[in-house]
Protein backbone atom coordinates (compact mmCIF):
# COMPACT_ATOMS: atom_id res chain seq x y z
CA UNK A 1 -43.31 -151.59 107.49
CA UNK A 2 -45.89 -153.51 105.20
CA UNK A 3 -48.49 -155.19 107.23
CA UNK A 4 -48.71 -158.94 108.09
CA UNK A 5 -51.02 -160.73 106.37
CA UNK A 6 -53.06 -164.38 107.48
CA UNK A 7 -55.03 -166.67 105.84
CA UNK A 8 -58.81 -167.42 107.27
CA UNK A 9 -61.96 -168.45 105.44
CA UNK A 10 -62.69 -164.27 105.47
CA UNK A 11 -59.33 -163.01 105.02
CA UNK A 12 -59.22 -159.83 106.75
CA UNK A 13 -56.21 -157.87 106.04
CA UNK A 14 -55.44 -154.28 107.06
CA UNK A 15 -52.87 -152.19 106.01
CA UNK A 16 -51.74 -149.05 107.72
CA UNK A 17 -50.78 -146.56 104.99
CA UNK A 18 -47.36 -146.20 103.44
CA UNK A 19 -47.54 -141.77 104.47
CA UNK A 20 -44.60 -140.95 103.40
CA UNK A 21 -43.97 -137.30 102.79
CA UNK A 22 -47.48 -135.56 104.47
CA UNK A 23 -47.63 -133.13 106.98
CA UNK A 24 -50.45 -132.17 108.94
CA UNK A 25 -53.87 -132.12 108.04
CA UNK A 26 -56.26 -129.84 106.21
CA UNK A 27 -59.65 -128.36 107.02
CA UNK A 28 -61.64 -130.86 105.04
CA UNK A 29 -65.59 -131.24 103.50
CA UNK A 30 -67.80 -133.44 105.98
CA UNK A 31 -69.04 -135.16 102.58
CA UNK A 32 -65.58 -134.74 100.75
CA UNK A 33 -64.78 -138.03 99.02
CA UNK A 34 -61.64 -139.13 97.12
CA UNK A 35 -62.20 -139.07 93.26
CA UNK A 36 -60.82 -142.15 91.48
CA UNK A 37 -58.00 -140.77 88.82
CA UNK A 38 -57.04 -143.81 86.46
CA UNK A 39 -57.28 -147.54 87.44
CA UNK A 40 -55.92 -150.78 85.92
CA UNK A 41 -55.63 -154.84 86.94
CA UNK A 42 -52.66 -156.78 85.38
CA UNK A 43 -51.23 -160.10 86.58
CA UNK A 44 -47.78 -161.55 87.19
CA UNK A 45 -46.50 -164.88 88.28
CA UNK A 46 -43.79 -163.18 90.68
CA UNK A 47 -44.17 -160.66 93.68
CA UNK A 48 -43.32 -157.55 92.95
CA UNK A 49 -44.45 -155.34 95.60
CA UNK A 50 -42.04 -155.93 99.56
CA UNK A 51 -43.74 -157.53 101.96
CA UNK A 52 -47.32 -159.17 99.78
CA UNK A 53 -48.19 -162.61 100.64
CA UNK A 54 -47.42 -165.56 98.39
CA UNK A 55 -48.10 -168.70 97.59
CA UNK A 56 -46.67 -170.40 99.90
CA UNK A 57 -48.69 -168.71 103.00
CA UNK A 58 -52.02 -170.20 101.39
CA UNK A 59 -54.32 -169.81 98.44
CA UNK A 60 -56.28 -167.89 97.94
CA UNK A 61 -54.97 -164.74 99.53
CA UNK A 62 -55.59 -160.70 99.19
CA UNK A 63 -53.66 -158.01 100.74
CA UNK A 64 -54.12 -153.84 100.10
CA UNK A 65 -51.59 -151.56 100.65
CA UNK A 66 -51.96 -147.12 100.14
CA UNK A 67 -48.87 -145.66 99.10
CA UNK A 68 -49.01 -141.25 99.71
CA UNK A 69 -45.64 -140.93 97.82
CA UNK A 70 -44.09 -141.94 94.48
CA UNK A 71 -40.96 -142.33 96.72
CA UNK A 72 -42.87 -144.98 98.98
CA UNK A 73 -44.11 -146.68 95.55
CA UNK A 74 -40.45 -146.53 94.07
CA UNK A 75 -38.72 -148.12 97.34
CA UNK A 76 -41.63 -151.10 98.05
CA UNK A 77 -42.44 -152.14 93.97
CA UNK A 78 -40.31 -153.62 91.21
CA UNK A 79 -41.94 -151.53 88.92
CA UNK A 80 -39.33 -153.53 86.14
CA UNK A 81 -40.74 -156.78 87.35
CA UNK A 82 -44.30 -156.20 86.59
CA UNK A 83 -44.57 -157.92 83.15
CA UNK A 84 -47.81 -157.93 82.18
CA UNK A 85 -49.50 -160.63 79.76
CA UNK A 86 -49.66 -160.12 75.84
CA UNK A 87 -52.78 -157.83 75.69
CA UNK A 88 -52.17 -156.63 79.12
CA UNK A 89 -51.04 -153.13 80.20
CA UNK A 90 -49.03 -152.47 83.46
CA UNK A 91 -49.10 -149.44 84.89
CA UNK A 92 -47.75 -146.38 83.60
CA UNK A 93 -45.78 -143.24 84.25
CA UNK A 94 -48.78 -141.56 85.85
CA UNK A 95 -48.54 -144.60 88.91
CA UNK A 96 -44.77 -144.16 89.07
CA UNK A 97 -44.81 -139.86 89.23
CA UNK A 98 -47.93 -138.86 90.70
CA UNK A 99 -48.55 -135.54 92.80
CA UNK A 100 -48.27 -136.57 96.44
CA UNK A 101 -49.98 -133.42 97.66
CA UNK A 102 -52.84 -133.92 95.53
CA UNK A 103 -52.92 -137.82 94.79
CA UNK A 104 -51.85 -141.08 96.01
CA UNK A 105 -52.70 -144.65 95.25
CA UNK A 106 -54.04 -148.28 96.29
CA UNK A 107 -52.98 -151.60 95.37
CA UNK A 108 -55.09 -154.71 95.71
CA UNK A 109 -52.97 -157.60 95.77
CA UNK A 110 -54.68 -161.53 94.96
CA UNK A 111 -52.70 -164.89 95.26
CA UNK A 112 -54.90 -166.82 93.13
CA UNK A 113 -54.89 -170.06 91.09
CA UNK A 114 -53.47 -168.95 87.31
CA UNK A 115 -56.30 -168.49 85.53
CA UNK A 116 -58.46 -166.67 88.39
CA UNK A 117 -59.22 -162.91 88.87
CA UNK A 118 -60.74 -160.58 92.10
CA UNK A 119 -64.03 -159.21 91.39
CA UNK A 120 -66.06 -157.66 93.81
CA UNK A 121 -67.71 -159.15 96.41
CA UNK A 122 -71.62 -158.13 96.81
CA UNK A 123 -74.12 -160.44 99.01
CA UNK A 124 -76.78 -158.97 97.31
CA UNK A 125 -75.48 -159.86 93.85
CA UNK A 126 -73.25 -162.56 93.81
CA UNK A 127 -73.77 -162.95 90.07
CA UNK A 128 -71.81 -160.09 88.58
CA UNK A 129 -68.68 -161.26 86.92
CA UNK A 130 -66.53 -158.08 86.75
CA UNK A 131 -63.11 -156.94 87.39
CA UNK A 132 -62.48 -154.98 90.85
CA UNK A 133 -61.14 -152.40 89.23
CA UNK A 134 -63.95 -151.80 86.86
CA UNK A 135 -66.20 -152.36 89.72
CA UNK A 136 -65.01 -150.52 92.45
CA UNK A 137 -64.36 -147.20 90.45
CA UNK A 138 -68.49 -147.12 90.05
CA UNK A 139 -68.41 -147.16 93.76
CA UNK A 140 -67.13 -145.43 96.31
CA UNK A 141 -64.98 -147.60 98.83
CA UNK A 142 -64.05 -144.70 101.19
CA UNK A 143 -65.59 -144.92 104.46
CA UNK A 144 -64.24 -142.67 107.62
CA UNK A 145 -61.07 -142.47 106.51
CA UNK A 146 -60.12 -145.68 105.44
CA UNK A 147 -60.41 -147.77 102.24
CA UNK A 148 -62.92 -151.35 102.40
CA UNK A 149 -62.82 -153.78 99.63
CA UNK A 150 -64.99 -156.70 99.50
CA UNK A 151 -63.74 -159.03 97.15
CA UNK A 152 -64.14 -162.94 95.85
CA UNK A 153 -62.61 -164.57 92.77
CA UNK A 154 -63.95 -165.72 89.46
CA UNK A 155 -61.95 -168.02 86.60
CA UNK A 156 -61.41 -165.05 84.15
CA UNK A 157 -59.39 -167.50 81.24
CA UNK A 158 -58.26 -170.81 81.48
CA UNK A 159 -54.61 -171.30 82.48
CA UNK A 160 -51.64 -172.72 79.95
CA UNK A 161 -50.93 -175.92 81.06
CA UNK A 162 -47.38 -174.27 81.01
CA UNK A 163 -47.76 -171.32 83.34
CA UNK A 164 -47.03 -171.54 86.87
CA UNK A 165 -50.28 -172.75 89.38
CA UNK A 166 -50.61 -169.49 91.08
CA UNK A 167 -50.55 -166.03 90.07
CA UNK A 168 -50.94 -162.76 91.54
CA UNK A 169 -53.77 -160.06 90.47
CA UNK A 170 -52.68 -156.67 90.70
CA UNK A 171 -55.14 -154.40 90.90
CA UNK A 172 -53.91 -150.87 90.99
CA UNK A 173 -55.50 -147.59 91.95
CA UNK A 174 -54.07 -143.89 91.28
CA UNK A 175 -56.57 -141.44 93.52
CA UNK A 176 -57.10 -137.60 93.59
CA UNK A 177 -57.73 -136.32 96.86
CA UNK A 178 -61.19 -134.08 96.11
CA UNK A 179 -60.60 -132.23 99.34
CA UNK A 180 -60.87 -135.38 101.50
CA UNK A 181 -58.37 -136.59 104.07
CA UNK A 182 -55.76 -139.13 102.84
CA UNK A 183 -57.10 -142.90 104.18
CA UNK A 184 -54.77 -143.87 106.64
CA UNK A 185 -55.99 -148.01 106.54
CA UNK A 186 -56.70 -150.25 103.97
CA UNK A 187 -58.97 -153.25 104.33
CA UNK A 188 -59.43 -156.08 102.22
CA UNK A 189 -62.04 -158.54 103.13
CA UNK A 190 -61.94 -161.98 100.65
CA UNK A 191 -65.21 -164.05 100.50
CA UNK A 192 -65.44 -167.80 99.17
CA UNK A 193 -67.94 -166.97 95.99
C-alpha cells in the first residue's frame, strides 16, 4: 500500500518501501553505502505513479516512494503515461528491467506550479539552483537504512500560458546495492525556499 501523504508548511512524508520479491538479509559492511546507478528528472501534467498526491490535496507537495522490484514498478507506474517534454527524456529500459537482487530504485514525486522544479534543500546554502537529481547523486542520502531528501522548489522555465497550473516533477533514481542493506523508508522533507 503506497503511503498517505499531508500537506504542512514542512511536508514530511514517509514511505515504507515497495519490497517486493527480497528475502532475508545479508551480512553487510558497517560503512557499506548504496552506489547511485543512473538518475533522471522529467515532468508530466498527469499522475502516473498509484497512490502520489495531486493537486487537489495542496500545492506544493512531495512524496518518495522505493520500489525493490521491476514487478512493484510495473504494477504502481504508467510507465506509457510518462510523456516527457520536447527535450526531455523519461526513463528508460534500465528503470523498467533492473536486477532486483542487486538494484532497486527511488522516486521523488513534486506537485508544483508548471513552471517550477525540486532542488535540494541546504540551510547552509540556500543559493544553489540545481536539479535534485543532479544534486543528490553528489551526495549521499542514505542514512541507517533509510533514504532523507531535503528538498525546496525553484522556477526552472516559465510556464505556457497554455499548459495546465500544476505539474508534477519526477525525479527518478535507479540504485546498486554496494553491499548495503536495501532502505526500507523513504523520507521527503519540503522546505519553503
Amino acid at each position: 500500500m503506497a503511503p498517505e501523504w499531508s500537506r504542512r508548511k514542512t511536508l514530511h512524508l514517509s514511505s515504507v518501501a515497495a519490497l517486493t520479491g527480497l528475502a532475508g538479509c545479508s551480512a553487510v559492511r558497517f560503512d557499506a553505502q548504496p552506489q547511485v546507478s543512473s538518475s533522471l528528472s522529467t515532468t508530466a501534467h498527469d499522475a502516473v505513479i498509484d497512490h502520489q498526491p495531486t493537486p487537489e490535496k495542496g500545492v506544493p507537495a512531495v512524496w518518495g516512494i522505493i520500489l525493490a522490484h521491476p514487478d512493484a514498478a510495473r504494477k504502481l507506474i504508467d510507465w506509457g503515461a510518462l510523456t516527457p517534454a520536447e527535450g526531455d527524456s523519461g526513463p528508460g529500459t534500465e528503470f523498467r528491467t533492473f536486477d532486483p537482487d542487486t538494484q532497486f530504485m527511488s522516486i521523488i514525486v513534486g506537485v508544483l506550479p508548471t513552471g517550477d522544479a525540486l532542488m535540494d534543500y541546504s540551510e547552509e546554502n540556500e543559493n544553489v539552483v540545481e536539479d535534485v537529481v543532479d544534486d543528490f547523486t553528489d551526495r549521499s542520502v542514505y542514512r541507517d537504512g533509510q533514504l532523507r531528501y531535503d528538498v525546496t522548489s525553484y522556477q526552472a522555465f516559465p510556464p505556457d500560458p497554455d499548459t495546465p497550473e500544476y505539474h508534477y516533477d519526477y525525479s527518478f533514481t535507479l540504485w546498486h546495492l554496494n553491499g548495503a542493506d536495501r532502505p526500507t523508508e523513504i523520507t521527503v522533507d519540503y522546505h519553503d525556499a
